[in-house]
N, C-alpha and C. Protein backbone atom coordinates (compact mmCIF):
# COMPACT_ATOMS: atom_id res chain seq x y z
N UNK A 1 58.13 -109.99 58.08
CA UNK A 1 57.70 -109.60 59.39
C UNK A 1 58.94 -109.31 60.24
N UNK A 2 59.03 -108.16 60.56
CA UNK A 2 60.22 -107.92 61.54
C UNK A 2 59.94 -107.44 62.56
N UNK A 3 60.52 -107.78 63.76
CA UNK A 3 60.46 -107.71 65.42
C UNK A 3 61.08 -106.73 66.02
N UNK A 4 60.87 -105.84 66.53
CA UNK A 4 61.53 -105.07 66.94
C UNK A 4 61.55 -105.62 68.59
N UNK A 5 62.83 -105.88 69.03
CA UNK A 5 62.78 -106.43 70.42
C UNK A 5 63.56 -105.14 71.33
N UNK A 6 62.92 -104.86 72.65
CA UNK A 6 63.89 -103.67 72.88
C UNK A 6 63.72 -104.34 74.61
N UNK A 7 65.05 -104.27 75.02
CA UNK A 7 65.47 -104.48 76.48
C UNK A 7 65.22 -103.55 77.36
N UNK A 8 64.17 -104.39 78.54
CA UNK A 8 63.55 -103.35 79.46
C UNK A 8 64.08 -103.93 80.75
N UNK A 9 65.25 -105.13 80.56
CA UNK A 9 65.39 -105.58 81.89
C UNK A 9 66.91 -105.81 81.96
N UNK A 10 67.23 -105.89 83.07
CA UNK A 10 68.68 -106.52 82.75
C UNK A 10 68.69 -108.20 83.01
N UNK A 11 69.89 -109.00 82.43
CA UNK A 11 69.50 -110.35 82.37
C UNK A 11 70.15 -110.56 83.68
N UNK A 12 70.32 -111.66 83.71
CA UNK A 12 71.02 -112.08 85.03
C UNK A 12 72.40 -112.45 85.61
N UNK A 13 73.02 -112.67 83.90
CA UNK A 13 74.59 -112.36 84.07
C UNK A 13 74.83 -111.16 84.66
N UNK A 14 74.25 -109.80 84.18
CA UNK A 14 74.43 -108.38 84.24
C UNK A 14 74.36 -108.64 85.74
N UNK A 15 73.49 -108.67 86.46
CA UNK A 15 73.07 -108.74 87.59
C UNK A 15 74.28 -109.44 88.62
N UNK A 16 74.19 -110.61 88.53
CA UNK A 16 75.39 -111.83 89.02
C UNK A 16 76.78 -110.92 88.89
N UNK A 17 77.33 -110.09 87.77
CA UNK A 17 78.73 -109.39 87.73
C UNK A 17 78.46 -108.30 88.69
N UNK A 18 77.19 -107.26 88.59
CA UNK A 18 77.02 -106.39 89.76
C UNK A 18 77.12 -106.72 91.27
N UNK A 19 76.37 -107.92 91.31
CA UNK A 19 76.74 -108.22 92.81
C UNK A 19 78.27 -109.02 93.33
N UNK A 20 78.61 -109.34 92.23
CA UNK A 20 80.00 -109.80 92.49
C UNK A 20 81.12 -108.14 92.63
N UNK A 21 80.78 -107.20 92.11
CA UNK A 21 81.67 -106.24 92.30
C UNK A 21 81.40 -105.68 93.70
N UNK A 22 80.17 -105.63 94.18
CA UNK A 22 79.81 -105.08 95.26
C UNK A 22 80.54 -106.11 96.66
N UNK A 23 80.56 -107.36 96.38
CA UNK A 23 81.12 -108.12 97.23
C UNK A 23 82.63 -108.13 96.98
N UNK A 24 82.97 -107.71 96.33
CA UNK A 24 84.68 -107.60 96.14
C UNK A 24 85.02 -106.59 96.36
N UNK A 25 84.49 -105.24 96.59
CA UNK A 25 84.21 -103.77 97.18
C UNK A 25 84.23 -103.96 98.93
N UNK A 26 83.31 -104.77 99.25
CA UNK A 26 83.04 -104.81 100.57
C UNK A 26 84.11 -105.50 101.52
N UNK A 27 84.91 -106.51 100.64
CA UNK A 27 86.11 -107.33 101.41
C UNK A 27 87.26 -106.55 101.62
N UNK A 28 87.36 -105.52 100.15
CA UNK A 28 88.43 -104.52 100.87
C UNK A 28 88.08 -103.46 101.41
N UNK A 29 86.69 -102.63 101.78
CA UNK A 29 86.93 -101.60 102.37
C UNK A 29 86.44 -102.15 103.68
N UNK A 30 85.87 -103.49 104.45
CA UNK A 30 85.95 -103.45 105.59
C UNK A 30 87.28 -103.34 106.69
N UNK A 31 88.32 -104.53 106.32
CA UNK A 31 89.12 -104.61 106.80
C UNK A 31 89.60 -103.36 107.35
N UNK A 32 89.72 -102.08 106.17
CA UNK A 32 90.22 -100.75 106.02
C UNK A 32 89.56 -99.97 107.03
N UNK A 33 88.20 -100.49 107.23
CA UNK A 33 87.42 -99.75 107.91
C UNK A 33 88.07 -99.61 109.63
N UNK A 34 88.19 -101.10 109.83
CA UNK A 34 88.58 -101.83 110.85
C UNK A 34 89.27 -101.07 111.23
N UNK A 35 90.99 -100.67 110.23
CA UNK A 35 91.88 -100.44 110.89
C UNK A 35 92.00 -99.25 111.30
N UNK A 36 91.42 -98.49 110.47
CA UNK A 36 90.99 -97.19 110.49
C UNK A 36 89.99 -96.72 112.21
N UNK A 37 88.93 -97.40 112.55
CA UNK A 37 88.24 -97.57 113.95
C UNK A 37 89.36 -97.48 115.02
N UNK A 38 90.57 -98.86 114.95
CA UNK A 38 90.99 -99.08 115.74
C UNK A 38 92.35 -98.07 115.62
N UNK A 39 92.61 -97.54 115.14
CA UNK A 39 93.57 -96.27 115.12
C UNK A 39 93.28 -95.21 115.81
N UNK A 40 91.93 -94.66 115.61
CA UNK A 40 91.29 -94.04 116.02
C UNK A 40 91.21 -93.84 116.99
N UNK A 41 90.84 -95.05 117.88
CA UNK A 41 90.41 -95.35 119.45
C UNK A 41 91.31 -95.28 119.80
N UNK A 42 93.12 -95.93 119.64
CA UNK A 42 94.08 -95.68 119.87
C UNK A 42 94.83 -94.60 120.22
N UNK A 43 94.04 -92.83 119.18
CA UNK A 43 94.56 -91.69 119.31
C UNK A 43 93.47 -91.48 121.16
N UNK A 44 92.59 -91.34 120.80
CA UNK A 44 91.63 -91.07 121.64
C UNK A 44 92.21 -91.70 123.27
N UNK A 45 92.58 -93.07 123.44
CA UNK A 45 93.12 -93.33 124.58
C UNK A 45 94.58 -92.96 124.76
N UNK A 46 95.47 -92.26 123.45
CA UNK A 46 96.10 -91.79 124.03
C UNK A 46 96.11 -90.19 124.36
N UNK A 47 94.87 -89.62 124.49
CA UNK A 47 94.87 -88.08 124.43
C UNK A 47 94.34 -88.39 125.87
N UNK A 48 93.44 -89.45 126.23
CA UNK A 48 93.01 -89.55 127.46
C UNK A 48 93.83 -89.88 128.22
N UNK A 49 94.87 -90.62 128.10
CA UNK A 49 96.01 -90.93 129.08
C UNK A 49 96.92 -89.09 129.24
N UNK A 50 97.38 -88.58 128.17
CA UNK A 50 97.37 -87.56 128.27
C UNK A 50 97.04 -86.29 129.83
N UNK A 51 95.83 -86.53 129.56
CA UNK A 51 94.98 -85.51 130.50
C UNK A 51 95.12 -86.26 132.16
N UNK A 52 94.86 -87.48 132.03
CA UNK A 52 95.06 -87.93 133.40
C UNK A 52 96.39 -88.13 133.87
N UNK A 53 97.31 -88.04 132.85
CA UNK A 53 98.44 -88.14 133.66
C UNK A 53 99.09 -86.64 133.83
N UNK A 54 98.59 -85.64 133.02
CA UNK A 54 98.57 -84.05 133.58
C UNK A 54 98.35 -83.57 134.68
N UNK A 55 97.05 -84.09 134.68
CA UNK A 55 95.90 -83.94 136.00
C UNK A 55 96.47 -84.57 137.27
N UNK A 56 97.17 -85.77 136.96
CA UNK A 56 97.78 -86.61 138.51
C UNK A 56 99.09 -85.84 138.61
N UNK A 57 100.19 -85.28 137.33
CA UNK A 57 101.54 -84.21 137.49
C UNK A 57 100.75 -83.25 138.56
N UNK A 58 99.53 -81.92 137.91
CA UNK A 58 99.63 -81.63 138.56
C UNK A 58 98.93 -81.58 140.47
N UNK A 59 98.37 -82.60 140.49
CA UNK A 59 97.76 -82.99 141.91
C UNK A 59 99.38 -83.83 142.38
N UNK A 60 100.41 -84.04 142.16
CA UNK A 60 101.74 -84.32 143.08
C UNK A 60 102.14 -83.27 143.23
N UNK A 61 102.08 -81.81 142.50
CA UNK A 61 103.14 -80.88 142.57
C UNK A 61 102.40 -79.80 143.65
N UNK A 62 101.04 -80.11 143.61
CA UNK A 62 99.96 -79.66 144.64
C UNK A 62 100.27 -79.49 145.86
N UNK A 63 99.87 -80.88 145.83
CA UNK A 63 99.82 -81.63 147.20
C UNK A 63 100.77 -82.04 147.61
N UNK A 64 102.02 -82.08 147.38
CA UNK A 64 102.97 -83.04 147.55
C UNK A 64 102.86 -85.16 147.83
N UNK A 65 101.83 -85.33 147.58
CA UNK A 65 101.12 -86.63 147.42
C UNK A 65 101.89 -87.35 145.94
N UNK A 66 102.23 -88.62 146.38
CA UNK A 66 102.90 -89.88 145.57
C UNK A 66 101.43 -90.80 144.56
N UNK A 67 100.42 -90.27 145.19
CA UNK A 67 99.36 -91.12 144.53
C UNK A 67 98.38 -90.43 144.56
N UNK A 68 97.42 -90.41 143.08
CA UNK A 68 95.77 -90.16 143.17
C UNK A 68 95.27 -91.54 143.14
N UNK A 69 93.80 -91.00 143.97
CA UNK A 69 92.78 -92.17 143.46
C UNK A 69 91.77 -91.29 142.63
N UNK A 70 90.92 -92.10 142.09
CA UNK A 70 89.86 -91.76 141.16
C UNK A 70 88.93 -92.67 140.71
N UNK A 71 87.62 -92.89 140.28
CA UNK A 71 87.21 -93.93 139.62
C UNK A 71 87.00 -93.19 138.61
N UNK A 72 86.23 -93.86 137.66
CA UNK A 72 85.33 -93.58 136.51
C UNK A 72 84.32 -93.84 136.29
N UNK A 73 83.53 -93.11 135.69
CA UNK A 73 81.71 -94.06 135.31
C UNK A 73 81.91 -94.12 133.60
N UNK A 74 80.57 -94.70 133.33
CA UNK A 74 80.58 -95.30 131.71
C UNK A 74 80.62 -94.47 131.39
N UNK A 75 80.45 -93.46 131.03
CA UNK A 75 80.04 -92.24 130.62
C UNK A 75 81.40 -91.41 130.63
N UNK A 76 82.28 -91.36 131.22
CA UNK A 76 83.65 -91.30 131.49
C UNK A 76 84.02 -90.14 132.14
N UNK A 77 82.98 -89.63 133.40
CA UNK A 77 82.79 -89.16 134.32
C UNK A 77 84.34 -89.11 135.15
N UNK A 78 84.58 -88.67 135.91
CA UNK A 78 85.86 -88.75 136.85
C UNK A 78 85.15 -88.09 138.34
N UNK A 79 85.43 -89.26 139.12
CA UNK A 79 85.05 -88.40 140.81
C UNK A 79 86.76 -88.71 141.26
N UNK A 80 86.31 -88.26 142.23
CA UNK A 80 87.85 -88.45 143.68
C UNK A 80 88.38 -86.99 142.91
N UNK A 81 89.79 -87.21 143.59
CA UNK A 81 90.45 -85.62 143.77
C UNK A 81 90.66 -85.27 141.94
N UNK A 82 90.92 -86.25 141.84
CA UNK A 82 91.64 -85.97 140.19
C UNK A 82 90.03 -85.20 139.14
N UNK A 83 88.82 -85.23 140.07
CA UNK A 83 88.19 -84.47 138.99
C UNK A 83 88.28 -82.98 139.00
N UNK A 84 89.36 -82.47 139.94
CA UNK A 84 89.48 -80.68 140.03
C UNK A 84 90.34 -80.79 138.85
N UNK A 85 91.24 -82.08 138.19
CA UNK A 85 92.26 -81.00 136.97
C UNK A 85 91.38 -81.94 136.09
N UNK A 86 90.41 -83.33 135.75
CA UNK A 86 90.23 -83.72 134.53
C UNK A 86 88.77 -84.17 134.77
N UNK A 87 88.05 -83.64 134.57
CA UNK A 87 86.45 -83.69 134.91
C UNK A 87 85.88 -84.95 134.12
N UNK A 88 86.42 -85.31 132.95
CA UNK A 88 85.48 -86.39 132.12
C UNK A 88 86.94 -86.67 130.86
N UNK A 89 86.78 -87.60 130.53
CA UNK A 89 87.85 -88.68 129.71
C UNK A 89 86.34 -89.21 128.51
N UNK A 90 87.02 -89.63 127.43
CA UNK A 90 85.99 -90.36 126.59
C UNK A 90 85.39 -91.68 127.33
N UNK A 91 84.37 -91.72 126.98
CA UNK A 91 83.06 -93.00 126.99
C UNK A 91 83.56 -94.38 126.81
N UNK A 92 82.59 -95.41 127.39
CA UNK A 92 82.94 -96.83 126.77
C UNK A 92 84.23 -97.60 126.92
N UNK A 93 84.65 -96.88 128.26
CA UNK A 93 85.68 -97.93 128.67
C UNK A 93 85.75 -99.01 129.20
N UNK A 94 86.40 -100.34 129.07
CA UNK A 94 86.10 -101.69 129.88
C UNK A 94 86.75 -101.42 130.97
N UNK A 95 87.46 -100.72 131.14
CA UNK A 95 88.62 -100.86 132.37
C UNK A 95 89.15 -99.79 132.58
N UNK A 96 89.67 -98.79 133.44
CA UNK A 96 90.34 -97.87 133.78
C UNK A 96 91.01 -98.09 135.20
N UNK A 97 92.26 -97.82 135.15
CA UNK A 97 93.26 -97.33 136.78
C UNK A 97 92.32 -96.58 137.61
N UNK A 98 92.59 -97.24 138.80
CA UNK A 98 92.24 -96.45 139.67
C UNK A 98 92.89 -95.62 140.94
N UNK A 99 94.10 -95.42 139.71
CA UNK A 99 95.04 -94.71 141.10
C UNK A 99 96.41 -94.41 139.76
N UNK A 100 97.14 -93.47 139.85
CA UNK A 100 98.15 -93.08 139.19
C UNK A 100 99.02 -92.54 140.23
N UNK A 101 100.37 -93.47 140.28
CA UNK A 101 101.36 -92.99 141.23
C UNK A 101 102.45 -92.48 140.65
N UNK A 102 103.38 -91.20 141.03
CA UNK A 102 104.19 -90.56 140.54
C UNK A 102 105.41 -91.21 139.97
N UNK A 103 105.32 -91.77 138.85
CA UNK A 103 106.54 -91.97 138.18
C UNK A 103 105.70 -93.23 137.58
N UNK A 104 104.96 -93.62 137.96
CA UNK A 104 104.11 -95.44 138.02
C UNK A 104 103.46 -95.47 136.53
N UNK A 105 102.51 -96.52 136.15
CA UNK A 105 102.32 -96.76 135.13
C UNK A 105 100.55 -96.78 135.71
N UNK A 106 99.69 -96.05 134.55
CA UNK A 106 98.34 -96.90 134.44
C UNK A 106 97.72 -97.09 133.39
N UNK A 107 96.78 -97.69 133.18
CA UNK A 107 96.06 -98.40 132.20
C UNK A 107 94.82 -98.07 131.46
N UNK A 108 94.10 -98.08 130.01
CA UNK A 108 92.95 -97.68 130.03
C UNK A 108 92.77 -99.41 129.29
N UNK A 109 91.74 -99.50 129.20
CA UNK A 109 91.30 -100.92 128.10
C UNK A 109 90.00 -100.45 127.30
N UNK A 110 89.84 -100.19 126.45
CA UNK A 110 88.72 -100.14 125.72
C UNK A 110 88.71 -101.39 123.96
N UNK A 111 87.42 -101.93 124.37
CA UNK A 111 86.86 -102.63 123.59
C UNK A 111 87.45 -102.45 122.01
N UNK A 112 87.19 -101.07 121.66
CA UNK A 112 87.72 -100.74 119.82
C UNK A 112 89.05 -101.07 119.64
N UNK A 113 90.37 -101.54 120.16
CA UNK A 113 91.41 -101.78 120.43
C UNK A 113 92.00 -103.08 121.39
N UNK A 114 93.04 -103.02 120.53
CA UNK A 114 93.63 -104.44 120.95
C UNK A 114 92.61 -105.58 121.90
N UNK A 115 91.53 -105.89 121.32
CA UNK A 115 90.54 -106.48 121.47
C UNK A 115 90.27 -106.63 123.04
N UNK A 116 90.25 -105.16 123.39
CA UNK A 116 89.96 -105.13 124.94
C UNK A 116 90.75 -105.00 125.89
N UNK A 117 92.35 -105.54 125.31
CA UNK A 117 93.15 -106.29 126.41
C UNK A 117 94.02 -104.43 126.84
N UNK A 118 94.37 -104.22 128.05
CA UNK A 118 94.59 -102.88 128.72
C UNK A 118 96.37 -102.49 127.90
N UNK A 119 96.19 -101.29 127.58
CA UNK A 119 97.23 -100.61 127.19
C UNK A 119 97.80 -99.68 128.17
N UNK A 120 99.18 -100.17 128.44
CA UNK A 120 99.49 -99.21 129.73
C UNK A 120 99.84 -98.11 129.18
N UNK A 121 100.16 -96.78 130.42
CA UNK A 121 100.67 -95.46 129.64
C UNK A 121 101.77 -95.31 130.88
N UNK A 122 102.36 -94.80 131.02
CA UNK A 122 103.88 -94.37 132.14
C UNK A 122 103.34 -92.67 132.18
N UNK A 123 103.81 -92.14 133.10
CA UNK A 123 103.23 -91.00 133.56
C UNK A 123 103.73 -90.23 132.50
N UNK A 124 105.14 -90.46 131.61
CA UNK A 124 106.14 -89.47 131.07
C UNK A 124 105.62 -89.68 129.48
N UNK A 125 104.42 -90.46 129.71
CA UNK A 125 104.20 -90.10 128.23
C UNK A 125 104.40 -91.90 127.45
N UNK A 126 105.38 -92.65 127.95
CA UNK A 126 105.42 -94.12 127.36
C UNK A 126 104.42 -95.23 127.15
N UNK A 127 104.05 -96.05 125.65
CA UNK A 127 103.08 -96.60 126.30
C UNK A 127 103.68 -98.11 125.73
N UNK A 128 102.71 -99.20 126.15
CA UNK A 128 102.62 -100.35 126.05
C UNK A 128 101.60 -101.40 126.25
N UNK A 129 101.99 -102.16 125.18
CA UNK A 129 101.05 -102.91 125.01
C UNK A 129 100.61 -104.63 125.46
N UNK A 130 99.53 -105.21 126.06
CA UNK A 130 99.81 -106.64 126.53
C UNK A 130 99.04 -107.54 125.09
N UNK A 131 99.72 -108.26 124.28
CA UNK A 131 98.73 -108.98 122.97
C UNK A 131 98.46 -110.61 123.59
């Protein structure tokens, strides 16, 4: 009498090694993910520092004025004078300057980066960081 046995399942070692690769997959591409996010957000606040400190160059060379004001909304809206050169900046900021003075330093802070805490920019382009 012979048996013909034929495998319709996988056992549970099989199983147990699959989910162990998937969890050893996931430890290195989060981190990666991470750094990758926070790089990101990094270019982005500095293209936005960028534009507002264009926008405040040229509202001094305007006006002859040492300072803009401006706020922001969530949405990253711009009112006060500075929305004739920069109408809207990216979204989802915790914090933004509300004033850029000629030669002076201001700030954006967003959440995806340096865990919130505000990254200054210098009008000439310099930036820095508080950890």
């Amino acid at each position: 009498m012979n048996l013909i046995y034929s495998k319709k399942a996988f056992t549970v070692l099989e199983i147990m090694i699959v989910v162990s690769m998937i969890g050893l997959l996931a430890t290195i591409a989060v981190p990666a993910f991470k750094h990758i996010r926070s790089k990101t957000t990094l270019t982005m606040m500095i293209n936005d520092a960028r534009q507002l400190s264009s926008g405040a160059e040229q509202y001094f060379l305007e006006t002859g004025a040492t300072e803009i004001q401006f706020s922001t909304a969530q949405d990253g809206t711009i009112s006060g004078p500075m929305n004739v050169y920069v109408s809207k900046i990216s979204s989802n900021y915790t914090a933004v300057s509300e004033s850029i003075t000629d030669g002076g330093l201001f700030f954006l802070s967003h959440t995806g980066y340096n865990d919130g805490n505000p990254v200054f920019f210098s009008d000439d382009g310099g930036i820095s960081t508080i950890d």
